[in-house]
PDB file of N, CA and C in Angstrom:
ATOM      1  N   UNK A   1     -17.573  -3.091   5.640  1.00  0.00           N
ATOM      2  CA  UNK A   1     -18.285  -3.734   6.711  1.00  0.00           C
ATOM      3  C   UNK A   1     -17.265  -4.450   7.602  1.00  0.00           C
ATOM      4  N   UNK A   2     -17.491  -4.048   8.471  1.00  0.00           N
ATOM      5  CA  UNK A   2     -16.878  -5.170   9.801  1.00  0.00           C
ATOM      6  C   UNK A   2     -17.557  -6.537  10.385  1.00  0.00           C
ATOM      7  N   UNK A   3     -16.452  -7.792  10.718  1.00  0.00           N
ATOM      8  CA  UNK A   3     -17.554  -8.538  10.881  1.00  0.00           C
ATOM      9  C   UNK A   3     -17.281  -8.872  12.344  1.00  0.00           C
ATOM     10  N   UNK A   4     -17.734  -9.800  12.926  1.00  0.00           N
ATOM     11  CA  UNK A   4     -17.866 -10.812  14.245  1.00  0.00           C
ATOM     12  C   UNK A   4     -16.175 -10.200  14.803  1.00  0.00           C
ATOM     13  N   UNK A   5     -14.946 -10.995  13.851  1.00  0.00           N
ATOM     14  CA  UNK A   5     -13.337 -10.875  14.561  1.00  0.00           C
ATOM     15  C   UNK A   5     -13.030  -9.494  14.292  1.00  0.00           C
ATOM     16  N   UNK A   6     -13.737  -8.552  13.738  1.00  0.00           N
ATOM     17  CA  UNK A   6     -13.040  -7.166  13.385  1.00  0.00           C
ATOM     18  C   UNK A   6     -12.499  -7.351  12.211  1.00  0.00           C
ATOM     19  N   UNK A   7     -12.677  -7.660  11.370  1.00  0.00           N
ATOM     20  CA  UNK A   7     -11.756  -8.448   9.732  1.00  0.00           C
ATOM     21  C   UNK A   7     -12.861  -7.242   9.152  1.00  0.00           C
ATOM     22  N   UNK A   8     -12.210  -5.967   8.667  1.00  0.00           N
ATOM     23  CA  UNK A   8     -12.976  -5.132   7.704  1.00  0.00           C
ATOM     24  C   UNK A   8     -13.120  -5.272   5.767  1.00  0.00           C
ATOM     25  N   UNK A   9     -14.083  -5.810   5.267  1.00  0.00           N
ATOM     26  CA  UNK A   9     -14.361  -5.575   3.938  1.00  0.00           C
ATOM     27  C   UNK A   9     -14.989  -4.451   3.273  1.00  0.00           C
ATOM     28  N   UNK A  10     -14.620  -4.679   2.104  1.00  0.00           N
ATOM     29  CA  UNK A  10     -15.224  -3.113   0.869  1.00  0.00           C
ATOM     30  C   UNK A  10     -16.115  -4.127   0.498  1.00  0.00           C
ATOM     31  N   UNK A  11     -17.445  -3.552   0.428  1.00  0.00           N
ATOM     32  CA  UNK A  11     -18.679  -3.593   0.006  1.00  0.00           C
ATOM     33  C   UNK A  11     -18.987  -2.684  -0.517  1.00  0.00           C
ATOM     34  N   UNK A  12     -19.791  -3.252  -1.709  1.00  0.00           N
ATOM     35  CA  UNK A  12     -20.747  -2.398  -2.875  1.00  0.00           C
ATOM     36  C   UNK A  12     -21.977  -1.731  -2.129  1.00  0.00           C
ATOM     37  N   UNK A  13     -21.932   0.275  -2.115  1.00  0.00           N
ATOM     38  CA  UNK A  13     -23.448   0.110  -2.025  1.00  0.00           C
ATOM     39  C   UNK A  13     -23.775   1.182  -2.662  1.00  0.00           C
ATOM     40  N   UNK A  14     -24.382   0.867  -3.645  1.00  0.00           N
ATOM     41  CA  UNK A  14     -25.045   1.924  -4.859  1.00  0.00           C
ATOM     42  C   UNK A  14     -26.080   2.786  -4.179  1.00  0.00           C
ATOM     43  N   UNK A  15     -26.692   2.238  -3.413  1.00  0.00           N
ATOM     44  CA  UNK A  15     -28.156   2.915  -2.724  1.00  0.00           C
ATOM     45  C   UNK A  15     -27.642   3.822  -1.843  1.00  0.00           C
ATOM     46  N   UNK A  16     -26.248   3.852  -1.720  1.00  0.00           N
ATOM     47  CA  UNK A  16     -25.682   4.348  -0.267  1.00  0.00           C
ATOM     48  C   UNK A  16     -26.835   4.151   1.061  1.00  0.00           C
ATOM     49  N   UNK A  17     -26.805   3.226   1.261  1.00  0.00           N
ATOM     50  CA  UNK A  17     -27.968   2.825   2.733  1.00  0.00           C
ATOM     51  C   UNK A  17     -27.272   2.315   3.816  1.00  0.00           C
ATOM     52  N   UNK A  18     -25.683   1.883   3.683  1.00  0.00           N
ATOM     53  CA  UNK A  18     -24.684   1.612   4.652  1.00  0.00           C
ATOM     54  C   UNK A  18     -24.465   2.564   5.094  1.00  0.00           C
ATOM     55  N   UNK A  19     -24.651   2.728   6.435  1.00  0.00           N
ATOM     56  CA  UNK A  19     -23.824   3.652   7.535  1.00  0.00           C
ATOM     57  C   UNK A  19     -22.450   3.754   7.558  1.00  0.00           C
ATOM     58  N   UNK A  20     -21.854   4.707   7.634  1.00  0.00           N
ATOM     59  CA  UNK A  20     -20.104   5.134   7.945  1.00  0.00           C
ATOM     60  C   UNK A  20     -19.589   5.777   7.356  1.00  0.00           C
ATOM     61  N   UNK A  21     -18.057   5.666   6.946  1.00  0.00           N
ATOM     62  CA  UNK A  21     -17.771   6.355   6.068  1.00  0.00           C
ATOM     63  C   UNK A  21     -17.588   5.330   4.629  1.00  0.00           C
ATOM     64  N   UNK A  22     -17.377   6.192   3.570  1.00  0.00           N
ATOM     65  CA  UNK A  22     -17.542   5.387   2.262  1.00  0.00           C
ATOM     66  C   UNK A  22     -16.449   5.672   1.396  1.00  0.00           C
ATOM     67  N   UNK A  23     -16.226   4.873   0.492  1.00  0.00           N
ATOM     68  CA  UNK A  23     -15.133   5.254  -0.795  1.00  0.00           C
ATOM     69  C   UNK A  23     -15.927   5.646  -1.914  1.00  0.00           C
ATOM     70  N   UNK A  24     -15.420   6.252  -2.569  1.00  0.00           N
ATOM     71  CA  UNK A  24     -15.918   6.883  -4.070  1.00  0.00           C
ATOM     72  C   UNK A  24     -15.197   5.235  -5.191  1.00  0.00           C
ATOM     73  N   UNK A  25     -15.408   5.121  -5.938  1.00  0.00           N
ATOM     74  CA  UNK A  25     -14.660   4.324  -6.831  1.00  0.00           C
ATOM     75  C   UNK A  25     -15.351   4.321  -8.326  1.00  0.00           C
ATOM     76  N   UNK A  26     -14.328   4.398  -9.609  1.00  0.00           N
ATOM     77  CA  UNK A  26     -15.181   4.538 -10.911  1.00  0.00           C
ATOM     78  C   UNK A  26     -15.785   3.308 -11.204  1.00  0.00           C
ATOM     79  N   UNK A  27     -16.573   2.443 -11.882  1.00  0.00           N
ATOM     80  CA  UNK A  27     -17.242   1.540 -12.126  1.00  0.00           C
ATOM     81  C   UNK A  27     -16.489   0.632 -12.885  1.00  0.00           C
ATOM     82  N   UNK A  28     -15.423   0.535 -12.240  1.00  0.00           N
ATOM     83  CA  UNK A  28     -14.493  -0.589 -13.830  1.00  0.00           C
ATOM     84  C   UNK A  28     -13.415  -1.387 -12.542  1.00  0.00           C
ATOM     85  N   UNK A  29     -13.298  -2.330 -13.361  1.00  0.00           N
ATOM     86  CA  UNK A  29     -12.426  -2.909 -12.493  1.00  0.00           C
ATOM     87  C   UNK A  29     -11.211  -3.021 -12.217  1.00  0.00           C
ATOM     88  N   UNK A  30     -10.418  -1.859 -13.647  1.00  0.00           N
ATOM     89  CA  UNK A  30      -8.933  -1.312 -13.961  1.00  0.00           C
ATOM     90  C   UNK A  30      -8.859  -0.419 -12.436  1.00  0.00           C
ATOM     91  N   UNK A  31      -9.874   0.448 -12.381  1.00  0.00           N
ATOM     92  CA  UNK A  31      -9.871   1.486 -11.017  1.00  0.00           C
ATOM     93  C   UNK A  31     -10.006   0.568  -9.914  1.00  0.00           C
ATOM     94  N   UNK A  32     -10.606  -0.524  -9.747  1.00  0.00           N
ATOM     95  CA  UNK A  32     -10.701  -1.642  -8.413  1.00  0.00           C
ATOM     96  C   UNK A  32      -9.096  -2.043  -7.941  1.00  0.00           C
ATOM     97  N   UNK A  33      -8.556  -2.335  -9.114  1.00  0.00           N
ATOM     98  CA  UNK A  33      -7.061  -3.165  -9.126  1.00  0.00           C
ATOM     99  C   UNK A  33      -6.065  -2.457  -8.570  1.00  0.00           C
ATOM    100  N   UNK A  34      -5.904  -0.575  -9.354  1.00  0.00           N
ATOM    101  CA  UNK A  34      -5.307   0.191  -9.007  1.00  0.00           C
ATOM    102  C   UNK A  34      -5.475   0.494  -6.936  1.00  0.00           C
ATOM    103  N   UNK A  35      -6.827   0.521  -6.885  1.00  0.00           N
ATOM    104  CA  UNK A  35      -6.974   0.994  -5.463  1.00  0.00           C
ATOM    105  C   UNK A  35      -6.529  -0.420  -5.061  1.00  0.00           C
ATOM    106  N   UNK A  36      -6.750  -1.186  -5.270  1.00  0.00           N
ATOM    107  CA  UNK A  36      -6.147  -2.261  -4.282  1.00  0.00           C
ATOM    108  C   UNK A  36      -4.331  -2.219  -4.141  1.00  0.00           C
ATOM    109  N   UNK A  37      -3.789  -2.149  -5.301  1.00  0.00           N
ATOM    110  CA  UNK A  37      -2.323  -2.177  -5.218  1.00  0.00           C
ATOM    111  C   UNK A  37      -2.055  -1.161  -4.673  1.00  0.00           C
ATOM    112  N   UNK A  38      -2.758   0.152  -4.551  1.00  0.00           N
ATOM    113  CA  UNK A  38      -2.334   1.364  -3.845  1.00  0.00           C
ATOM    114  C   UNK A  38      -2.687   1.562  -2.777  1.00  0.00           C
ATOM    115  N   UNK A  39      -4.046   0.496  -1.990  1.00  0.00           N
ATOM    116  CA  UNK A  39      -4.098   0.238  -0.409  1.00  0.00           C
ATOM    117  C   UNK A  39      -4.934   1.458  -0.459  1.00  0.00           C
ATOM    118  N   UNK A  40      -5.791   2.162  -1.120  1.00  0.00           N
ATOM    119  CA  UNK A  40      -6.382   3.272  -1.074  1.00  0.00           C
ATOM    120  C   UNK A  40      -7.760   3.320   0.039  1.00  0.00           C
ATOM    121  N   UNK A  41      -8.319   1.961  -0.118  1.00  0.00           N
ATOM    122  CA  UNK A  41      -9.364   1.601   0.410  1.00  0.00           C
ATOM    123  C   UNK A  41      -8.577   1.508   2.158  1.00  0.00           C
ATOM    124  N   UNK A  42      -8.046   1.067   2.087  1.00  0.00           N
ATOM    125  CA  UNK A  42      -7.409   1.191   3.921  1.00  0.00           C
ATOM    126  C   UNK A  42      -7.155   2.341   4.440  1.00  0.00           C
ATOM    127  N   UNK A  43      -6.874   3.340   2.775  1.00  0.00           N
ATOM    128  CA  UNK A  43      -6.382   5.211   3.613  1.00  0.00           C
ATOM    129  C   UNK A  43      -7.716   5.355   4.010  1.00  0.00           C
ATOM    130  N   UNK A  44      -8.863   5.122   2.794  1.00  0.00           N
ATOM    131  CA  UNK A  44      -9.788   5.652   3.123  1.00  0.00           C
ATOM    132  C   UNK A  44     -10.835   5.632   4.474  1.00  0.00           C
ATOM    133  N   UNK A  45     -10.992   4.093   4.760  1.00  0.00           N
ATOM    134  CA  UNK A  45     -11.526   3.609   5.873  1.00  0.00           C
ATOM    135  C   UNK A  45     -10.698   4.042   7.426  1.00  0.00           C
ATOM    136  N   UNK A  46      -9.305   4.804   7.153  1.00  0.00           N
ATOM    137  CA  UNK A  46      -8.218   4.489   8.271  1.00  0.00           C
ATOM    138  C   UNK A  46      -8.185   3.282   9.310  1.00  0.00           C
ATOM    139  N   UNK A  47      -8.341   2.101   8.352  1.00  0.00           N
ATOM    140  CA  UNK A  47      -7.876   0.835   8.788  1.00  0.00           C
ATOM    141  C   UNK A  47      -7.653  -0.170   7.615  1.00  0.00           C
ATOM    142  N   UNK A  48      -7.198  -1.272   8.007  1.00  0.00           N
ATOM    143  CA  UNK A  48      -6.537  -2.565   7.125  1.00  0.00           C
ATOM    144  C   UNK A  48      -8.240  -3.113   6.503  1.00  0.00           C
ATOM    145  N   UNK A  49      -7.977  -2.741   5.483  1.00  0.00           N
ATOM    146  CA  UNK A  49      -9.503  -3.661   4.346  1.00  0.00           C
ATOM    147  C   UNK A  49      -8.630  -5.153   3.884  1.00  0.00           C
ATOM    148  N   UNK A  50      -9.440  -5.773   4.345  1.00  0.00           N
ATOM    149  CA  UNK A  50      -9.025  -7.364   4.439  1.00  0.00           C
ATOM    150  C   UNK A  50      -9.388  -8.000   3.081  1.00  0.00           C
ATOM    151  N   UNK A  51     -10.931  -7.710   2.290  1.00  0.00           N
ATOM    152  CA  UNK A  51     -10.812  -8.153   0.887  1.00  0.00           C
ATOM    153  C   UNK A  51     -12.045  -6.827   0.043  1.00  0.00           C
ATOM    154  N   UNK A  52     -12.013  -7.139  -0.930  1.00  0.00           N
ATOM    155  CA  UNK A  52     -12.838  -6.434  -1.542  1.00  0.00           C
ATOM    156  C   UNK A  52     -13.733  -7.316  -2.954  1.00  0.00           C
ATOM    157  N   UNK A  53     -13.585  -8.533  -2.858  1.00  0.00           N
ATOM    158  CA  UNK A  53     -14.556  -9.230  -3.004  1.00  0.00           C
ATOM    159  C   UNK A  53     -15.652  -9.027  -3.593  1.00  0.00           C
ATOM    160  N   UNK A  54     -16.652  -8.659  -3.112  1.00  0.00           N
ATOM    161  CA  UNK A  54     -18.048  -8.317  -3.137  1.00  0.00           C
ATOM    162  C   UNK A  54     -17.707  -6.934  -3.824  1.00  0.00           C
ATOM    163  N   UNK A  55     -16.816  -6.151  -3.903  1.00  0.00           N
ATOM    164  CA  UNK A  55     -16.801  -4.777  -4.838  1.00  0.00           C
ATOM    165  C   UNK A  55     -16.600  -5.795  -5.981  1.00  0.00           C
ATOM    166  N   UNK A  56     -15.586  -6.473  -6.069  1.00  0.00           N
ATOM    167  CA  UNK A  56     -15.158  -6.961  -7.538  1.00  0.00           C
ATOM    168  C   UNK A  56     -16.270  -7.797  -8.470  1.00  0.00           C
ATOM    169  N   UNK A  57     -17.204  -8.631  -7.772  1.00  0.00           N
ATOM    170  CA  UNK A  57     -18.381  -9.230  -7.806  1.00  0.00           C
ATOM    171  C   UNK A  57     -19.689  -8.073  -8.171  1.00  0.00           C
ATOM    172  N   UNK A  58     -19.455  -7.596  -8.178  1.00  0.00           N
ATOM    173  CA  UNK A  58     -20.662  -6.250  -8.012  1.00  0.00           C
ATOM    174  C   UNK A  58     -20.645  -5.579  -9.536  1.00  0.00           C
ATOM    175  N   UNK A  59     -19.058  -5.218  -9.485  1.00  0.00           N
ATOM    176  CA  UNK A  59     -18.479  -4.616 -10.716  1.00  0.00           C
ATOM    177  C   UNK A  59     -18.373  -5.596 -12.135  1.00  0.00           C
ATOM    178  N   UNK A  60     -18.193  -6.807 -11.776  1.00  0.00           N
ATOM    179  CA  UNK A  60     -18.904  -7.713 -12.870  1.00  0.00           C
ATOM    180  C   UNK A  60     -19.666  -8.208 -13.279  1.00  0.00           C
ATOM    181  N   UNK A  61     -20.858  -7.991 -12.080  1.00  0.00           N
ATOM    182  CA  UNK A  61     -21.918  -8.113 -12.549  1.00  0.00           C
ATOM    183  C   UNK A  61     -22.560  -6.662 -13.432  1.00  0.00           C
ATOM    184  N   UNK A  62     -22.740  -5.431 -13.204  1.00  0.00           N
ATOM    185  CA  UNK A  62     -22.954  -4.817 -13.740  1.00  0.00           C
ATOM    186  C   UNK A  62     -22.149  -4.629 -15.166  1.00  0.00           C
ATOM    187  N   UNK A  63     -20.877  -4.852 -15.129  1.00  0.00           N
ATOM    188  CA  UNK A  63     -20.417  -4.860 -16.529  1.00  0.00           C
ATOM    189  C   UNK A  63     -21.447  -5.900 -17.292  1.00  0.00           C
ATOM    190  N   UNK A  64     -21.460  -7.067 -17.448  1.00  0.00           N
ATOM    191  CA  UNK A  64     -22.286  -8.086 -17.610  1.00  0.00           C
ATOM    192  C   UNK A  64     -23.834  -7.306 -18.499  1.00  0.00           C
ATOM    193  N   UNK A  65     -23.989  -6.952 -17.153  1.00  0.00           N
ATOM    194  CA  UNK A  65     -25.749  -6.592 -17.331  1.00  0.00           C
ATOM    195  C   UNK A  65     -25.436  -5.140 -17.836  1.00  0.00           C
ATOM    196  N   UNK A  66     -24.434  -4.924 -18.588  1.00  0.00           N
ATOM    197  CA  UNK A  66     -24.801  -3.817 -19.284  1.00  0.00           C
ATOM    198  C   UNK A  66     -24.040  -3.847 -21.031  1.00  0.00           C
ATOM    199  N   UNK A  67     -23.837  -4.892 -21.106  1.00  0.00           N
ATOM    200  CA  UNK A  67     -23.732  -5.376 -22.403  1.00  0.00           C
ATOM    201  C   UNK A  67     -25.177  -5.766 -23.116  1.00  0.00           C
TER     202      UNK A  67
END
């Protein structure tokens, strides 16, 4: 998502109901860490992803709720 200054974030959307283009990612947060140190999420979007936050939040909650 883009906001108000142009500052782009990775957001969770399971429903896929967000418009654009999207990342694939496995459900763990070993695969979150990797794409972040590898900037994967910026190839993917072809721009600078500012946080991913709300993916990492998303991904612990479902770990959580599936214990």
């Amino acid at each position: 998502m883009t906001d108000d200054r142009g500052s782009t974030t990775a957001v969770p959307d399971p429903r896929r109901r967000v418009p654009g283009r999207g990342a694939w990612l496995h459900p763990d947060i070993a695969c979150l860490e990797l794409a972040v140190r590898r900037r994967a999420f910026s190839r993917a979007f072809r721009r600078r992803v500012d946080g991913t936050d709300a993916v990492r939040d998303w991904l612990e909650d479902e770990r959580s709720s599936n214990q």
